[in-house]
C-alpha atoms as a PDB file:
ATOM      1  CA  UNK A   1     107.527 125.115 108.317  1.00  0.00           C
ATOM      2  CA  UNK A   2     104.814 127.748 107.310  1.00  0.00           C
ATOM      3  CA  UNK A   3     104.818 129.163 104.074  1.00  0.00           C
ATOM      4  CA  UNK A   4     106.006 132.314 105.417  1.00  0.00           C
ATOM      5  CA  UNK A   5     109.361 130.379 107.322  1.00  0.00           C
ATOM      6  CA  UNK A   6     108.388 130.137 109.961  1.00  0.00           C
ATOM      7  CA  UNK A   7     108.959 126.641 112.455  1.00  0.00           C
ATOM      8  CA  UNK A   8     106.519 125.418 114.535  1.00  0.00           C
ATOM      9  CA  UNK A   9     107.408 123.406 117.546  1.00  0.00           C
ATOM     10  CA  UNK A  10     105.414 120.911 119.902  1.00  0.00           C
ATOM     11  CA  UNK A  11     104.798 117.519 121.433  1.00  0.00           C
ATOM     12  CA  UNK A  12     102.346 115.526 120.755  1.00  0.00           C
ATOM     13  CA  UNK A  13     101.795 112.345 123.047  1.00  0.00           C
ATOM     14  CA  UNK A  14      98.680 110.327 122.525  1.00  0.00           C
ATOM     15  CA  UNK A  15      97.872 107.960 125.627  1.00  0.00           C
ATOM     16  CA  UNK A  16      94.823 105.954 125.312  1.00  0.00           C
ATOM     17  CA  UNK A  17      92.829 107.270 122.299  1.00  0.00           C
ATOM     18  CA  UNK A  18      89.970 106.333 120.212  1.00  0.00           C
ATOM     19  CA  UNK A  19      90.266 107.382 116.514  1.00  0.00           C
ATOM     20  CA  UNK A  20      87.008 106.450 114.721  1.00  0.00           C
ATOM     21  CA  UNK A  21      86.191 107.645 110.592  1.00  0.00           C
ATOM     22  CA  UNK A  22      89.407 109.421 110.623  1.00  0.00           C
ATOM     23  CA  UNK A  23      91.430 110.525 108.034  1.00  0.00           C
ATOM     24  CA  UNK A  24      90.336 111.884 104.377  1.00  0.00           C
ATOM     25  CA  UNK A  25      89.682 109.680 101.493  1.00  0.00           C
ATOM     26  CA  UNK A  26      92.117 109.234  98.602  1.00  0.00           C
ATOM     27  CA  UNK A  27      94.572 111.924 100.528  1.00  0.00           C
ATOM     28  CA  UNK A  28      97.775 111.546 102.587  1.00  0.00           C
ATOM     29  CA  UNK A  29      95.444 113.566 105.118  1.00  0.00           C
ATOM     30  CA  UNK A  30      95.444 110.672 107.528  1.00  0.00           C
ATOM     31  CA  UNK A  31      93.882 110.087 111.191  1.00  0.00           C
ATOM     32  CA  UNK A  32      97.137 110.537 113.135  1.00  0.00           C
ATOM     33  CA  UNK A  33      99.534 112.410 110.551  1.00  0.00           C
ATOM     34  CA  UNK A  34     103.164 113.867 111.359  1.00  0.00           C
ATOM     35  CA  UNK A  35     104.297 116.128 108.612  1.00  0.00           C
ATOM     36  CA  UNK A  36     108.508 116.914 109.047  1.00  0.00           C
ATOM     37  CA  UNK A  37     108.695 116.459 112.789  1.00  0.00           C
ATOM     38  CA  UNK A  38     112.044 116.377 113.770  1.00  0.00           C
ATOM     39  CA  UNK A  39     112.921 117.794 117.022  1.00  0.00           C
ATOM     40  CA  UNK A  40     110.913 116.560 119.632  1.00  0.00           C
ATOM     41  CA  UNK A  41     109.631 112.945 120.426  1.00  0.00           C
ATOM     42  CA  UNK A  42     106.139 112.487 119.177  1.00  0.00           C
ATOM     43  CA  UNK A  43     104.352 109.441 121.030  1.00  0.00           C
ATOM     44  CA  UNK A  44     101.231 107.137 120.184  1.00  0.00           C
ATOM     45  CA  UNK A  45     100.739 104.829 122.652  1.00  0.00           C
ATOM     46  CA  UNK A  46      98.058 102.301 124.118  1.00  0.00           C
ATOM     47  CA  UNK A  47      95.288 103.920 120.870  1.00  0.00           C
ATOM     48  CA  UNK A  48      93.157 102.216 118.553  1.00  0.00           C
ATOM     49  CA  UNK A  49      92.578 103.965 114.890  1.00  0.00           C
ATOM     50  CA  UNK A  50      89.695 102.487 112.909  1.00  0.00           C
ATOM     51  CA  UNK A  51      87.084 102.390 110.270  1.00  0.00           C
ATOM     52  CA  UNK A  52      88.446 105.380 108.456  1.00  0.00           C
ATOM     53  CA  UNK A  53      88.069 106.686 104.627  1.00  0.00           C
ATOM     54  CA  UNK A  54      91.229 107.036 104.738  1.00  0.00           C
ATOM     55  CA  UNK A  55      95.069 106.665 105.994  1.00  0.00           C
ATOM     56  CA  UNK A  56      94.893 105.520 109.619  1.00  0.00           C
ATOM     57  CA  UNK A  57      98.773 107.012 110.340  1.00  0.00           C
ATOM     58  CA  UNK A  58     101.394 109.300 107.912  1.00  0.00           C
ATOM     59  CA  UNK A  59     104.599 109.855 109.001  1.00  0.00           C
ATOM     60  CA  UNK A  60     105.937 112.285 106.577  1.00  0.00           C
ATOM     61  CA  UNK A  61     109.663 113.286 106.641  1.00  0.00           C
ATOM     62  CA  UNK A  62     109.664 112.565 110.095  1.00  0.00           C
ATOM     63  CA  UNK A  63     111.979 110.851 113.013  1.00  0.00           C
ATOM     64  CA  UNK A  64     111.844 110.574 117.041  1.00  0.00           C
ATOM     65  CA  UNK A  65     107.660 109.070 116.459  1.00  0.00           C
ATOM     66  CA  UNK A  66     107.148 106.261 119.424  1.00  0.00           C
ATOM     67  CA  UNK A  67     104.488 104.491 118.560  1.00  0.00           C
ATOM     68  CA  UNK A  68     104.007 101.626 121.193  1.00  0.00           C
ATOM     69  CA  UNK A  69     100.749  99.080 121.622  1.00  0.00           C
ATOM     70  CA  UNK A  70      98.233 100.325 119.131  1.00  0.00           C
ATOM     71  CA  UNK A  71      95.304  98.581 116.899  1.00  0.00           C
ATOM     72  CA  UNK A  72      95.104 100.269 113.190  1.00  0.00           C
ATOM     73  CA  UNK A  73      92.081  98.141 111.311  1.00  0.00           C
ATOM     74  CA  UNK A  74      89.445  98.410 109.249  1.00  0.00           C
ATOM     75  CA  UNK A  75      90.760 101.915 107.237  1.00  0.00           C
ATOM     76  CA  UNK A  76      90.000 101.777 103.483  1.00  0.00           C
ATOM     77  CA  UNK A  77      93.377 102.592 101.990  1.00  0.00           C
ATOM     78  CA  UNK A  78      96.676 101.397 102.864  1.00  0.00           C
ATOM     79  CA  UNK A  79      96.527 101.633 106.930  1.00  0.00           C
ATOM     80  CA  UNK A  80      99.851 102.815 108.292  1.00  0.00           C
ATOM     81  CA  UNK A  81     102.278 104.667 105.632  1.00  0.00           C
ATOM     82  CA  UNK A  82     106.340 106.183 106.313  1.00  0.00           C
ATOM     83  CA  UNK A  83     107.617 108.642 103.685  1.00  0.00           C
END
Protein backbone atom coordinates (compact mmCIF):
# COMPACT_ATOMS: atom_id res chain seq x y z
CA UNK A 1 0.00 0.00 0.00
CA UNK A 2 1.17 3.63 -0.87
CA UNK A 3 1.20 6.14 1.62
CA UNK A 4 -1.67 7.73 0.09
CA UNK A 5 -3.94 4.06 0.25
CA UNK A 6 -3.61 3.14 -2.40
CA UNK A 7 -2.91 -1.00 -3.47
CA UNK A 8 -0.74 -1.94 -5.96
CA UNK A 9 -1.16 -5.19 -7.73
CA UNK A 10 1.21 -7.46 -9.96
CA UNK A 11 3.07 -10.66 -10.68
CA UNK A 12 6.27 -11.09 -10.54
CA UNK A 13 7.80 -14.46 -11.96
CA UNK A 14 11.53 -14.72 -12.22
CA UNK A 15 12.68 -17.65 -14.66
CA UNK A 16 16.30 -18.01 -15.08
CA UNK A 17 18.00 -14.91 -13.55
CA UNK A 18 21.33 -13.73 -12.61
CA UNK A 19 21.41 -11.44 -9.51
CA UNK A 20 25.01 -10.22 -8.98
CA UNK A 21 26.04 -7.21 -5.98
CA UNK A 22 22.46 -6.99 -5.18
CA UNK A 23 20.81 -5.78 -2.39
CA UNK A 24 21.88 -2.72 0.05
CA UNK A 25 24.19 -3.10 2.90
CA UNK A 26 23.05 -3.20 6.53
CA UNK A 27 19.21 -2.71 5.11
CA UNK A 28 16.25 -5.10 4.67
CA UNK A 29 16.60 -3.59 0.99
CA UNK A 30 17.50 -6.98 -0.38
CA UNK A 31 18.26 -8.38 -4.08
CA UNK A 32 14.87 -10.06 -4.61
CA UNK A 33 12.53 -8.36 -1.87
CA UNK A 34 8.58 -8.88 -1.51
CA UNK A 35 7.13 -6.31 0.77
CA UNK A 36 3.13 -7.45 1.86
CA UNK A 37 2.34 -9.45 -1.24
CA UNK A 38 -0.64 -11.20 -0.75
CA UNK A 39 -2.83 -11.72 -3.64
CA UNK A 40 -1.13 -13.05 -6.41
CA UNK A 41 1.57 -15.87 -6.69
CA UNK A 42 5.00 -14.40 -6.86
CA UNK A 43 7.59 -17.00 -8.42
CA UNK A 44 11.54 -17.36 -8.32
CA UNK A 45 12.54 -20.10 -10.09
CA UNK A 46 15.71 -21.77 -11.80
CA UNK A 47 17.96 -18.03 -10.45
CA UNK A 48 21.12 -17.66 -8.82
CA UNK A 49 21.57 -14.47 -6.28
CA UNK A 50 25.17 -13.77 -5.30
CA UNK A 51 28.00 -11.76 -3.98
CA UNK A 52 25.78 -9.06 -2.62
CA UNK A 53 26.32 -6.25 0.27
CA UNK A 54 23.48 -7.22 1.34
CA UNK A 55 20.18 -9.51 1.85
CA UNK A 56 20.07 -11.89 -1.11
CA UNK A 57 15.92 -12.44 -0.59
CA UNK A 58 13.14 -10.55 2.00
CA UNK A 59 9.94 -11.77 2.17
CA UNK A 60 8.16 -9.27 4.21
CA UNK A 61 4.53 -9.89 5.38
CA UNK A 62 4.10 -11.92 2.52
CA UNK A 63 2.36 -15.43 1.31
CA UNK A 64 1.69 -17.27 -2.22
CA UNK A 65 6.07 -16.68 -2.98
CA UNK A 66 7.22 -20.03 -5.07
CA UNK A 67 10.52 -20.11 -4.91
CA UNK A 68 11.76 -23.39 -6.68
CA UNK A 69 15.65 -24.42 -7.70
CA UNK A 70 17.70 -21.40 -6.82
CA UNK A 71 21.53 -20.80 -5.57
CA UNK A 72 21.70 -17.79 -2.82
CA UNK A 73 25.72 -17.61 -1.82
CA UNK A 74 28.26 -15.53 -1.12
CA UNK A 75 25.87 -12.30 0.27
CA UNK A 76 27.43 -10.57 3.31
CA UNK A 77 24.55 -10.57 5.76
CA UNK A 78 22.20 -13.18 6.61
CA UNK A 79 21.27 -14.61 2.91
CA UNK A 80 17.59 -15.47 2.72
CA UNK A 81 15.25 -13.77 5.55
CA UNK A 82 10.94 -14.35 6.17
CA UNK A 83 9.25 -11.72 8.36
Amino acid sequence: MELDGTFRNGRTNLDSVEIQYGGQKDTRSAAIRFESVIENPQSVKNSVVHEGPGWMMNGLRSKNLNIDNNIFWGGNQVGVGWN
